[in-house]
C-alpha atoms as a PDB file:
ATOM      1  CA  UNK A   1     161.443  65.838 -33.356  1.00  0.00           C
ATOM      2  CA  UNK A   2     158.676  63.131 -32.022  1.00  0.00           C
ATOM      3  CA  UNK A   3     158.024  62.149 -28.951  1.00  0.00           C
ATOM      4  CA  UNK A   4     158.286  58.572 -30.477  1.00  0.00           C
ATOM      5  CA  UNK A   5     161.647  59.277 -32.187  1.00  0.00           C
ATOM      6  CA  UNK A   6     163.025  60.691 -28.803  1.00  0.00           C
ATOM      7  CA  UNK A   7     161.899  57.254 -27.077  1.00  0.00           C
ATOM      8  CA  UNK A   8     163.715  55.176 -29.872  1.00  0.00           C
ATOM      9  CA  UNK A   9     166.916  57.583 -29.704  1.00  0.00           C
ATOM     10  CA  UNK A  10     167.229  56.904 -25.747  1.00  0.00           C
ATOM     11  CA  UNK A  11     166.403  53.314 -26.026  1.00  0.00           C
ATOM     12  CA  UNK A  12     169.389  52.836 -28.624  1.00  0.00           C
ATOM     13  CA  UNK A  13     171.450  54.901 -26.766  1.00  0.00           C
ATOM     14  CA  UNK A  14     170.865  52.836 -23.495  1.00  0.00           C
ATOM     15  CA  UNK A  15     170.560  49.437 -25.262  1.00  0.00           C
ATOM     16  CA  UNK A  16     173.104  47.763 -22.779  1.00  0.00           C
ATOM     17  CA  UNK A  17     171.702  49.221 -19.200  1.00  0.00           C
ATOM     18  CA  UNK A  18     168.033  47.520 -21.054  1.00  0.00           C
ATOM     19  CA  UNK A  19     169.909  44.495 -21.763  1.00  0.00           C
ATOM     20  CA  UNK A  20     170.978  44.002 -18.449  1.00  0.00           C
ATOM     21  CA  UNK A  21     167.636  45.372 -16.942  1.00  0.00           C
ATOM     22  CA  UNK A  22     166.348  42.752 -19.147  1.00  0.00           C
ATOM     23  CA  UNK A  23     168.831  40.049 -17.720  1.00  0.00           C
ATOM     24  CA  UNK A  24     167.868  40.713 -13.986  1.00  0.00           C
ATOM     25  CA  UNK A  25     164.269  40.373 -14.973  1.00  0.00           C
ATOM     26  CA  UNK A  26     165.192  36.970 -16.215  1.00  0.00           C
ATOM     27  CA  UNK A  27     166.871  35.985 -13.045  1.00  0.00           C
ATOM     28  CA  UNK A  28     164.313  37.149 -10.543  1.00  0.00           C
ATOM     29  CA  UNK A  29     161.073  36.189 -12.081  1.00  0.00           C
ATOM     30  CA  UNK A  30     162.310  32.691 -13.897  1.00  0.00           C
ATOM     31  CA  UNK A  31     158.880  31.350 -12.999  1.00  0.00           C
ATOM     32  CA  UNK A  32     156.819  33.838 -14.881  1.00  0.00           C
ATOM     33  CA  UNK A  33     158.805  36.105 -16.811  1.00  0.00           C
ATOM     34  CA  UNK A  34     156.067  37.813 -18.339  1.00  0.00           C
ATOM     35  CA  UNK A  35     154.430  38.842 -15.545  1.00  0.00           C
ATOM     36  CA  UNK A  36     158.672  39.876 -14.193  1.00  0.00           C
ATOM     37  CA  UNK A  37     158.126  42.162 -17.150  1.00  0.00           C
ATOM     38  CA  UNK A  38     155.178  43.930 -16.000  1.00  0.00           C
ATOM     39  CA  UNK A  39     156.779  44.654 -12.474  1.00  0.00           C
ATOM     40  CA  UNK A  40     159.538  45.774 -14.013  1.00  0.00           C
ATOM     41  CA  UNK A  41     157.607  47.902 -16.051  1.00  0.00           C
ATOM     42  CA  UNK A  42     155.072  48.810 -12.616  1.00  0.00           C
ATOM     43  CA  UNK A  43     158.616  49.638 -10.335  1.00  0.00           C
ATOM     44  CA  UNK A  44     160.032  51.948 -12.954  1.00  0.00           C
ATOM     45  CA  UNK A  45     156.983  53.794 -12.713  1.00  0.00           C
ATOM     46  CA  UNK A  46     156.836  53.882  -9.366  1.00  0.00           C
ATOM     47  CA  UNK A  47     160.151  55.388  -9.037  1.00  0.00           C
ATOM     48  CA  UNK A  48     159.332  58.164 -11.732  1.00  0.00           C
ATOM     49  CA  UNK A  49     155.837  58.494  -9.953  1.00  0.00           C
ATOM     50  CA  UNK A  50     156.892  58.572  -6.162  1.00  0.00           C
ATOM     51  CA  UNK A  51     159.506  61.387  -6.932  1.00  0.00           C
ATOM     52  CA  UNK A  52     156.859  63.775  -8.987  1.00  0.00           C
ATOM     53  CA  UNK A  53     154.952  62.877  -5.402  1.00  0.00           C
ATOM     54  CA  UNK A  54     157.349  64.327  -3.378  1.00  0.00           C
ATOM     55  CA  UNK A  55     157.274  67.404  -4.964  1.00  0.00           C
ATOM     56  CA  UNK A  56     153.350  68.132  -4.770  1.00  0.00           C
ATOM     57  CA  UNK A  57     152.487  71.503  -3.104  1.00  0.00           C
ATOM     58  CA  UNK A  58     149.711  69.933  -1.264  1.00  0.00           C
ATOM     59  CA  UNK A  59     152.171  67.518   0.724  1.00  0.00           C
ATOM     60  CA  UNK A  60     154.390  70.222   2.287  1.00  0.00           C
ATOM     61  CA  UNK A  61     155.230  70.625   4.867  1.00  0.00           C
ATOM     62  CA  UNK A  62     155.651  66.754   5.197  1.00  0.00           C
ATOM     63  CA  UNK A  63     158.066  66.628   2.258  1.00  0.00           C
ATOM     64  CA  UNK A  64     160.120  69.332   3.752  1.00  0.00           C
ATOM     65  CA  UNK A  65     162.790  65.974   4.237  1.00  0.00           C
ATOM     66  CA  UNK A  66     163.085  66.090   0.404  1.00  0.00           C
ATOM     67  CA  UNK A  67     162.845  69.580   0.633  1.00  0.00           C
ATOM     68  CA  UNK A  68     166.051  70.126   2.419  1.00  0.00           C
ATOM     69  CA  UNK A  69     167.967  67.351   0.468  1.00  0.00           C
ATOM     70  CA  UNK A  70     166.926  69.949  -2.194  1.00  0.00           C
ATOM     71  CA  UNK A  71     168.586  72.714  -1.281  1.00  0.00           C
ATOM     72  CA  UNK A  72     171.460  70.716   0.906  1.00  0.00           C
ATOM     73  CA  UNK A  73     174.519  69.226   0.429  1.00  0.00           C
ATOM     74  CA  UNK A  74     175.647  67.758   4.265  1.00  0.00           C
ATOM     75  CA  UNK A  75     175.385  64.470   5.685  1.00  0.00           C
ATOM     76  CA  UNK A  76     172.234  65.350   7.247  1.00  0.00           C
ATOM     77  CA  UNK A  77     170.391  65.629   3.727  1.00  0.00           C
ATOM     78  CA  UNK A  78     172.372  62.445   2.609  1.00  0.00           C
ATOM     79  CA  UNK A  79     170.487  60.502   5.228  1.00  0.00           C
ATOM     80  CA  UNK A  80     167.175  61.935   5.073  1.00  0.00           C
ATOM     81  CA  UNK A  81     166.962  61.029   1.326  1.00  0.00           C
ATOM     82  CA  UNK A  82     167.870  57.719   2.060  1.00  0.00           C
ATOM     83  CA  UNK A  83     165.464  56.822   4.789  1.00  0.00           C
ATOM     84  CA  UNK A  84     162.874  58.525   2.443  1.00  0.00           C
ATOM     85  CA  UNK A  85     163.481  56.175  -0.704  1.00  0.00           C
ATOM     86  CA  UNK A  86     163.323  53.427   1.496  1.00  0.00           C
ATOM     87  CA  UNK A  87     160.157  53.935   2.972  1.00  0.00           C
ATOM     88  CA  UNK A  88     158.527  55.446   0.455  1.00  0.00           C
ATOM     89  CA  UNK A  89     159.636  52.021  -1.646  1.00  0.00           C
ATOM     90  CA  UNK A  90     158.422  49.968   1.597  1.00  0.00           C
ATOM     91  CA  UNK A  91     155.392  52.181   1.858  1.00  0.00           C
ATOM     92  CA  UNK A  92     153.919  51.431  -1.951  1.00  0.00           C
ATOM     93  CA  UNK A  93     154.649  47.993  -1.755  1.00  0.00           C
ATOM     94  CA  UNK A  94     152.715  47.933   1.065  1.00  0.00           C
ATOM     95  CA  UNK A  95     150.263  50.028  -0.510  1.00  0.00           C
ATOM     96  CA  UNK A  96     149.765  47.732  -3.830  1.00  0.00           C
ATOM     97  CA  UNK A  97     150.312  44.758  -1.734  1.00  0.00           C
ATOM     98  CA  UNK A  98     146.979  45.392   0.172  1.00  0.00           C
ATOM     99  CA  UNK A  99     144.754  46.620  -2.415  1.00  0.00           C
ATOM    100  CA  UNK A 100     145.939  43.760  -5.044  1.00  0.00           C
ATOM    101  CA  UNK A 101     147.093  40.697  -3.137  1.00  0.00           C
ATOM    102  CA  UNK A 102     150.360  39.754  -1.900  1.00  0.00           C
ATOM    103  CA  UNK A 103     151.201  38.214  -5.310  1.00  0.00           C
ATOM    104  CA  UNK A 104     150.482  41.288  -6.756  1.00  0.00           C
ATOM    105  CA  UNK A 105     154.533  42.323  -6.851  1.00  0.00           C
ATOM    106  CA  UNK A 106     157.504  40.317  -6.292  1.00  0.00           C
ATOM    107  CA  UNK A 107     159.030  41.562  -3.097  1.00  0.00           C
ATOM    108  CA  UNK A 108     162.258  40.580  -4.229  1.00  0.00           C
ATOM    109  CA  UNK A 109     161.714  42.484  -7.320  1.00  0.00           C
ATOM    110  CA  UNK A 110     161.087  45.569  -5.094  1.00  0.00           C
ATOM    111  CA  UNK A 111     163.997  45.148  -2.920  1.00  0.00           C
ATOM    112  CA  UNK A 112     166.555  45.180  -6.312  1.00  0.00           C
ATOM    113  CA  UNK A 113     164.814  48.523  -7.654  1.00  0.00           C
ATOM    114  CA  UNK A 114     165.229  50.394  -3.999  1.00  0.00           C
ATOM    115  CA  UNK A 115     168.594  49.010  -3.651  1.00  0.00           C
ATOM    116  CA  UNK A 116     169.114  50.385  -7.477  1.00  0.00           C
ATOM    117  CA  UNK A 117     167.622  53.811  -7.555  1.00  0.00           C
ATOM    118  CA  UNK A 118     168.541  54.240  -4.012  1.00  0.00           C
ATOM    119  CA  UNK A 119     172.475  53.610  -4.728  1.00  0.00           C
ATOM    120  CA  UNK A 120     172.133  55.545  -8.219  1.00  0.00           C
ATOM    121  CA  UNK A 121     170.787  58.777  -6.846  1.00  0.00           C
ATOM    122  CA  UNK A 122     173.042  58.764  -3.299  1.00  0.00           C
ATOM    123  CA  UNK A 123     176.356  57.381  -5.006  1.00  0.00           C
ATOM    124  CA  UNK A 124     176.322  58.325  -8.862  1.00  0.00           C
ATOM    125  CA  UNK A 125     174.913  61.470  -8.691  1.00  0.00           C
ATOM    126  CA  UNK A 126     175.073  63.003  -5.638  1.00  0.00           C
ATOM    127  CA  UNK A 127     178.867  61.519  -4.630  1.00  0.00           C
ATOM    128  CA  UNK A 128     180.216  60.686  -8.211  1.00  0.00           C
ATOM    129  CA  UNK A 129     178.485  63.210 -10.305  1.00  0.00           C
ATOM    130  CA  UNK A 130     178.219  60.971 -13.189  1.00  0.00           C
ATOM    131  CA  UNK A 131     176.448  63.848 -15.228  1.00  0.00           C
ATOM    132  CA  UNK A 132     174.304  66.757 -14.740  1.00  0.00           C
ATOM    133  CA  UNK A 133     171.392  65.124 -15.506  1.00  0.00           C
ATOM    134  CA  UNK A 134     169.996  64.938 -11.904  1.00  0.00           C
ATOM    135  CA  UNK A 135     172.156  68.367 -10.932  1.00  0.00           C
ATOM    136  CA  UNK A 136     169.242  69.924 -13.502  1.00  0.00           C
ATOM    137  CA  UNK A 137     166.238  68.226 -11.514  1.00  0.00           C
ATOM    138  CA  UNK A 138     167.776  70.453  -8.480  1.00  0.00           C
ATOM    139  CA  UNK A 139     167.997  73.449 -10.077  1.00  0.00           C
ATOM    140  CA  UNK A 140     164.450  72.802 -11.495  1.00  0.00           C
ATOM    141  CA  UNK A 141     162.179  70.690  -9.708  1.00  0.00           C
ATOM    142  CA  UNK A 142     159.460  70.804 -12.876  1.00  0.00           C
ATOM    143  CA  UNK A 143     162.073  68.502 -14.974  1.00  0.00           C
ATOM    144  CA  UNK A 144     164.562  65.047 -14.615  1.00  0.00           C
ATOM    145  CA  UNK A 145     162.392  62.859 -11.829  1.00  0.00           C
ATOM    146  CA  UNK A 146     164.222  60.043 -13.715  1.00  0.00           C
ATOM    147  CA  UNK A 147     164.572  57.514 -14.918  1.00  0.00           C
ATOM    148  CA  UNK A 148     165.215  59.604 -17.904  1.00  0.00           C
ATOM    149  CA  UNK A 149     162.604  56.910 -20.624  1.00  0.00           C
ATOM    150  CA  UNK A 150     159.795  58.325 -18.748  1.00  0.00           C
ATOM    151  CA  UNK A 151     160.348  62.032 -18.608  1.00  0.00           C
ATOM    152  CA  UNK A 152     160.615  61.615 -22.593  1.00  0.00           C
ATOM    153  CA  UNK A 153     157.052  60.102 -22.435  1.00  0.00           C
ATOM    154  CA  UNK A 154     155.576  62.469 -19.771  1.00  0.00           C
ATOM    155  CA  UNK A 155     157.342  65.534 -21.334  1.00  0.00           C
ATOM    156  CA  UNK A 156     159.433  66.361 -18.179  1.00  0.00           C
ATOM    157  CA  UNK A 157     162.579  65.666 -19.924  1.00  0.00           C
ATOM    158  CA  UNK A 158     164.730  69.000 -19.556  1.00  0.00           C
ATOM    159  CA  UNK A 159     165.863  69.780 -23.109  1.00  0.00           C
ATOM    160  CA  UNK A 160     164.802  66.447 -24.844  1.00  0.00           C
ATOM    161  CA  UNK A 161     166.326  66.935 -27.885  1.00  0.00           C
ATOM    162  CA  UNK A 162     170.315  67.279 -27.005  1.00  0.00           C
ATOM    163  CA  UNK A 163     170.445  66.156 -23.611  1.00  0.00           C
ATOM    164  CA  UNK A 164     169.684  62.287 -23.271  1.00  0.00           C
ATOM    165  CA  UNK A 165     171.194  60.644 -20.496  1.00  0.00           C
ATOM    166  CA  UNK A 166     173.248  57.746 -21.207  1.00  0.00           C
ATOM    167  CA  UNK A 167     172.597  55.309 -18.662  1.00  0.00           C
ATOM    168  CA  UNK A 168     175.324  53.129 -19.249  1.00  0.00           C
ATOM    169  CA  UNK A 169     176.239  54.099 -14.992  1.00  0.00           C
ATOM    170  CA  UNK A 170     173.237  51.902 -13.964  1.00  0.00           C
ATOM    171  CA  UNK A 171     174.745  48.658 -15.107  1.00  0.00           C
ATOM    172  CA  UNK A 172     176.904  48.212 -12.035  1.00  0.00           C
ATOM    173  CA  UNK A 173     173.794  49.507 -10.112  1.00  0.00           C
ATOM    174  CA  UNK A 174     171.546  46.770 -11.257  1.00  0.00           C
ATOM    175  CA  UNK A 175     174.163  44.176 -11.314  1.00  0.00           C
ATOM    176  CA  UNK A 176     174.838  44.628  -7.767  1.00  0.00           C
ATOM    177  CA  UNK A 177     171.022  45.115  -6.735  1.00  0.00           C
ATOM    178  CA  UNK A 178     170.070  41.728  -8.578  1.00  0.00           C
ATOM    179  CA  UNK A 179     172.839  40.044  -7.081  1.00  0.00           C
ATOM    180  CA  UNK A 180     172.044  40.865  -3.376  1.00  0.00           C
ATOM    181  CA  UNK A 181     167.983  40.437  -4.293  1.00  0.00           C
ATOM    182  CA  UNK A 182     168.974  36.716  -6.245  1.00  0.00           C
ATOM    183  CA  UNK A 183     170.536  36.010  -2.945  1.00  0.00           C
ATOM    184  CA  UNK A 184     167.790  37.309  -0.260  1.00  0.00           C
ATOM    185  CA  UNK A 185     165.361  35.664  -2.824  1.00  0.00           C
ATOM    186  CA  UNK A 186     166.887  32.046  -2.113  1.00  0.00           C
ATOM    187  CA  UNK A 187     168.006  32.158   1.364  1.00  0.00           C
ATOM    188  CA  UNK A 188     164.305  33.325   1.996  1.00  0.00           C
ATOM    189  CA  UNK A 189     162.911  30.490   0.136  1.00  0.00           C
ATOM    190  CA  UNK A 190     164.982  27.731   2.206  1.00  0.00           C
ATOM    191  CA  UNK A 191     163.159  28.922   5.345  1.00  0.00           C
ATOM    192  CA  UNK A 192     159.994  27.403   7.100  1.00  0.00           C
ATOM    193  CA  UNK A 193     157.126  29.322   7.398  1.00  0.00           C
ATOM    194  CA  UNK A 194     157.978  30.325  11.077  1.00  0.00           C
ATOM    195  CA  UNK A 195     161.148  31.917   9.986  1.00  0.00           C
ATOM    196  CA  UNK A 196     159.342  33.577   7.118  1.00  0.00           C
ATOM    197  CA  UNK A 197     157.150  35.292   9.605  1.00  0.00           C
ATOM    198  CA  UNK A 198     160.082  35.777  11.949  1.00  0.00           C
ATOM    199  CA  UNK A 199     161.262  38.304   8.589  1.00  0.00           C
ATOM    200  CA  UNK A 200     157.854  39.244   8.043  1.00  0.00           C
ATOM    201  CA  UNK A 201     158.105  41.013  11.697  1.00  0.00           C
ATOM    202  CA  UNK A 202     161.965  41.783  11.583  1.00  0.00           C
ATOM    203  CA  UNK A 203     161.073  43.918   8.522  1.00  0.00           C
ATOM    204  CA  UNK A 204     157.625  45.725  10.262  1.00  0.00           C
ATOM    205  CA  UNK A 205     159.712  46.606  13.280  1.00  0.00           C
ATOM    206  CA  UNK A 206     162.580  48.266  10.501  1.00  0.00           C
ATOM    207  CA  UNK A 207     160.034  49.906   8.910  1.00  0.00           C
ATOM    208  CA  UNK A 208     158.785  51.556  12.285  1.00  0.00           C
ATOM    209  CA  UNK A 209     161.751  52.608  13.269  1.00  0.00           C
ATOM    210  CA  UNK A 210     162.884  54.027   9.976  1.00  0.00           C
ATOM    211  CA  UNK A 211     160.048  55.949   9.837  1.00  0.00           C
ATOM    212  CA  UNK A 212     160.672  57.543  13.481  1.00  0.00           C
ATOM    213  CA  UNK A 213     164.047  58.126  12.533  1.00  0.00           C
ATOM    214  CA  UNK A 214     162.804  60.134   9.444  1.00  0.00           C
ATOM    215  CA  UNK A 215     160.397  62.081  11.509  1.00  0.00           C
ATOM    216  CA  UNK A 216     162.793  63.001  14.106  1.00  0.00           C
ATOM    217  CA  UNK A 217     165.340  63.873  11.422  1.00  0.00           C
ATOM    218  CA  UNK A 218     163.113  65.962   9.418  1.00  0.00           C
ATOM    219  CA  UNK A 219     161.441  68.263  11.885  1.00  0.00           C
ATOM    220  CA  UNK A 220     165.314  68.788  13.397  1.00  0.00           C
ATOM    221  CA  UNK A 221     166.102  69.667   9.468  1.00  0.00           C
ATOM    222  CA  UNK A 222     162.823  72.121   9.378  1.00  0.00           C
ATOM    223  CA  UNK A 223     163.781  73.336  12.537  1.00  0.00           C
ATOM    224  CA  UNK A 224     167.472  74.483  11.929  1.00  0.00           C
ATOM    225  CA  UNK A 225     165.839  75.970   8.576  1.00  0.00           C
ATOM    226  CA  UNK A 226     162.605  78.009   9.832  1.00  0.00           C
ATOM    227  CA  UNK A 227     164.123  78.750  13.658  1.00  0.00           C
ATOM    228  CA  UNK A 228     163.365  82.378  13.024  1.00  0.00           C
ATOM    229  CA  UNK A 229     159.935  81.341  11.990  1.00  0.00           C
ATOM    230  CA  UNK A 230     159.440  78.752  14.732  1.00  0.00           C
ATOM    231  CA  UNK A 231     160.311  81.748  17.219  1.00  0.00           C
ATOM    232  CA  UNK A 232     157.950  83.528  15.598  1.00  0.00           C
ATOM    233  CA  UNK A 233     155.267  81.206  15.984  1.00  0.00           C
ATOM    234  CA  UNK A 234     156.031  80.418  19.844  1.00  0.00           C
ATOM    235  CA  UNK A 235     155.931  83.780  20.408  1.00  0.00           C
ATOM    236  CA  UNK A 236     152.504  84.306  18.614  1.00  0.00           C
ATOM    237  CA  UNK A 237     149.009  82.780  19.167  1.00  0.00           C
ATOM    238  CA  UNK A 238     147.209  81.064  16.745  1.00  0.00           C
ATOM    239  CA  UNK A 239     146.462  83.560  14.185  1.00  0.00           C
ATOM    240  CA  UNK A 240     150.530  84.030  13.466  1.00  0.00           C
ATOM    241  CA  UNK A 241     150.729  79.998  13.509  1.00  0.00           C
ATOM    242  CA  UNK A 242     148.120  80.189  10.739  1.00  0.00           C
ATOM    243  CA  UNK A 243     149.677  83.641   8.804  1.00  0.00           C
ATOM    244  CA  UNK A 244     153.187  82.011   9.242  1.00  0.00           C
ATOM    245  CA  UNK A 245     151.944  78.585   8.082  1.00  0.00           C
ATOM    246  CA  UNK A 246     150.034  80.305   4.805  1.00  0.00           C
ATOM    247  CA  UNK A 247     153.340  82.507   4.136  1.00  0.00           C
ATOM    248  CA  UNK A 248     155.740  79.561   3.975  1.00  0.00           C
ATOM    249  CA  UNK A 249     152.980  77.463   1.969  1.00  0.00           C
ATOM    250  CA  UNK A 250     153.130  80.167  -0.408  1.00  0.00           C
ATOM    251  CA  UNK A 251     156.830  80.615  -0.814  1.00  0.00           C
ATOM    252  CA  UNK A 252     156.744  76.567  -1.529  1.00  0.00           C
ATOM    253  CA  UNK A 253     154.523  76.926  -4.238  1.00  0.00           C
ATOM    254  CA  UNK A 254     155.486  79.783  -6.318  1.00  0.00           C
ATOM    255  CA  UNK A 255     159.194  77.865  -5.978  1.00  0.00           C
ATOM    256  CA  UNK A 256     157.602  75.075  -8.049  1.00  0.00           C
ATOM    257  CA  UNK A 257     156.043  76.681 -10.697  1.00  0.00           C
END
């Protein structure tokens, strides 16, 4: 079957989620809906992109946060992967933000597609189990990044042909992000430009301290994980830092391929 056909056959299937996607496009970008289209269009690859990120060999041991989420099921891991979506979304938006202009992306825009993959991969898949869509990511890191329209077109859809996901679980998702977003969007816009800046900073100090949180959280994960290895290492001189460093490097990349 074609790639093409495969598109069509998830886009009928998930007509409604679009619909709605569709909907909350309206309602957030009123004043230029065809450039709300494009974001839409940018965000959705930005969540498919960021996650294929997080998985390059060449990052770890940094991503060992998403690492352990990975191969844990705990509170611990529950948090980690939380604080990561959220400043990884935080981080791009920064990223496009300062290389294209600050009109580049609606910031409200952002905030509903981090509050809706963030919910959708914390709540209905890893607490409701909505499917094993995502279960099949885990046991597979080469396949399901989601959202599930874009594996189809970068061929990292795990068995395309009988296992589409029907996405009819993101409609409360999306509902609920565009709601909160509609509202942060006006209150926002009733404020002077004082205020604005006041939000400006409130948000650079959260993002600080999320990401010091995440650091702290992720070397404690890495260091309940590796302690043998971390003995090993404190016990050594530099030459077993290196060997030890090279060994786990290794194991990290043949589990990816």
């Amino acid at each position: 079957m074609s790639k093409l056909n495969n598109i069509w056959r998830s886009l009928k299937l998930n007509y409604k989620s679009w619909l709605i996607l569709i909907a909350s496009n309206v309602i957030l970008s009123w004043s230029n809906i065809l450039h709300g289209f494009l974001e839409y269009a940018i965000n959705i690859c930005i969540l498919y992109y960021g996650h294929v990120i997080s998985h390059w060999e060449i990052f770890y041991p940094f991503n060992y946060g998403h690492i352990y989420h990975h191969k844990n099921v705990n509170l611990l891991s529950s948090i980690i992967q939380v604080l990561i979506e959220i400043f990884a979304v935080m981080t791009l938006y920064i990223f496009i933000i300062t290389i294209f202009g600050k009109n580049s992306l609606n910031a409200f825009t952002v905030l509903m597609f981090s509050i809706f993959y963030t919910t959708i991969h914390n709540i209905n898949y890893s607490i409701l189990h909505v499917n094993k869509v995502h279960e099949k990511h885990h046991n597979d890191v080469k396949y399901n990044y989601g959202p599930d329209i874009i594996d189809i077109i970068m061929d990292t859809k795990y068995d395309v042909e009988n296992d589409l996901e029907n996405t009819d679980h993101y409609i409360p998702n999306i509902l609920i992000a565009t709601t909160i977003a509609y509202y942060a969007k006006k209150k926002y816009n009733l404020l002077n430009e004082n205020s604005k800046m006041n939000v400006i900073y409130f948000l650079i100090m959260i993002y600080i301290i999320m990401l010091n949180i995440l650091f702290f959280l992720t070397v404690y994960a890495f260091y309940i994980t590796k302690k043998d290895v971390i003995e090993k290492i404190i016990n050594g001189g530099l030459e077993d830092l290196f060997m030890e460093f090279m060994e786990e490097r290794w194991k990290y990349i043949k589990n990816c391929r």
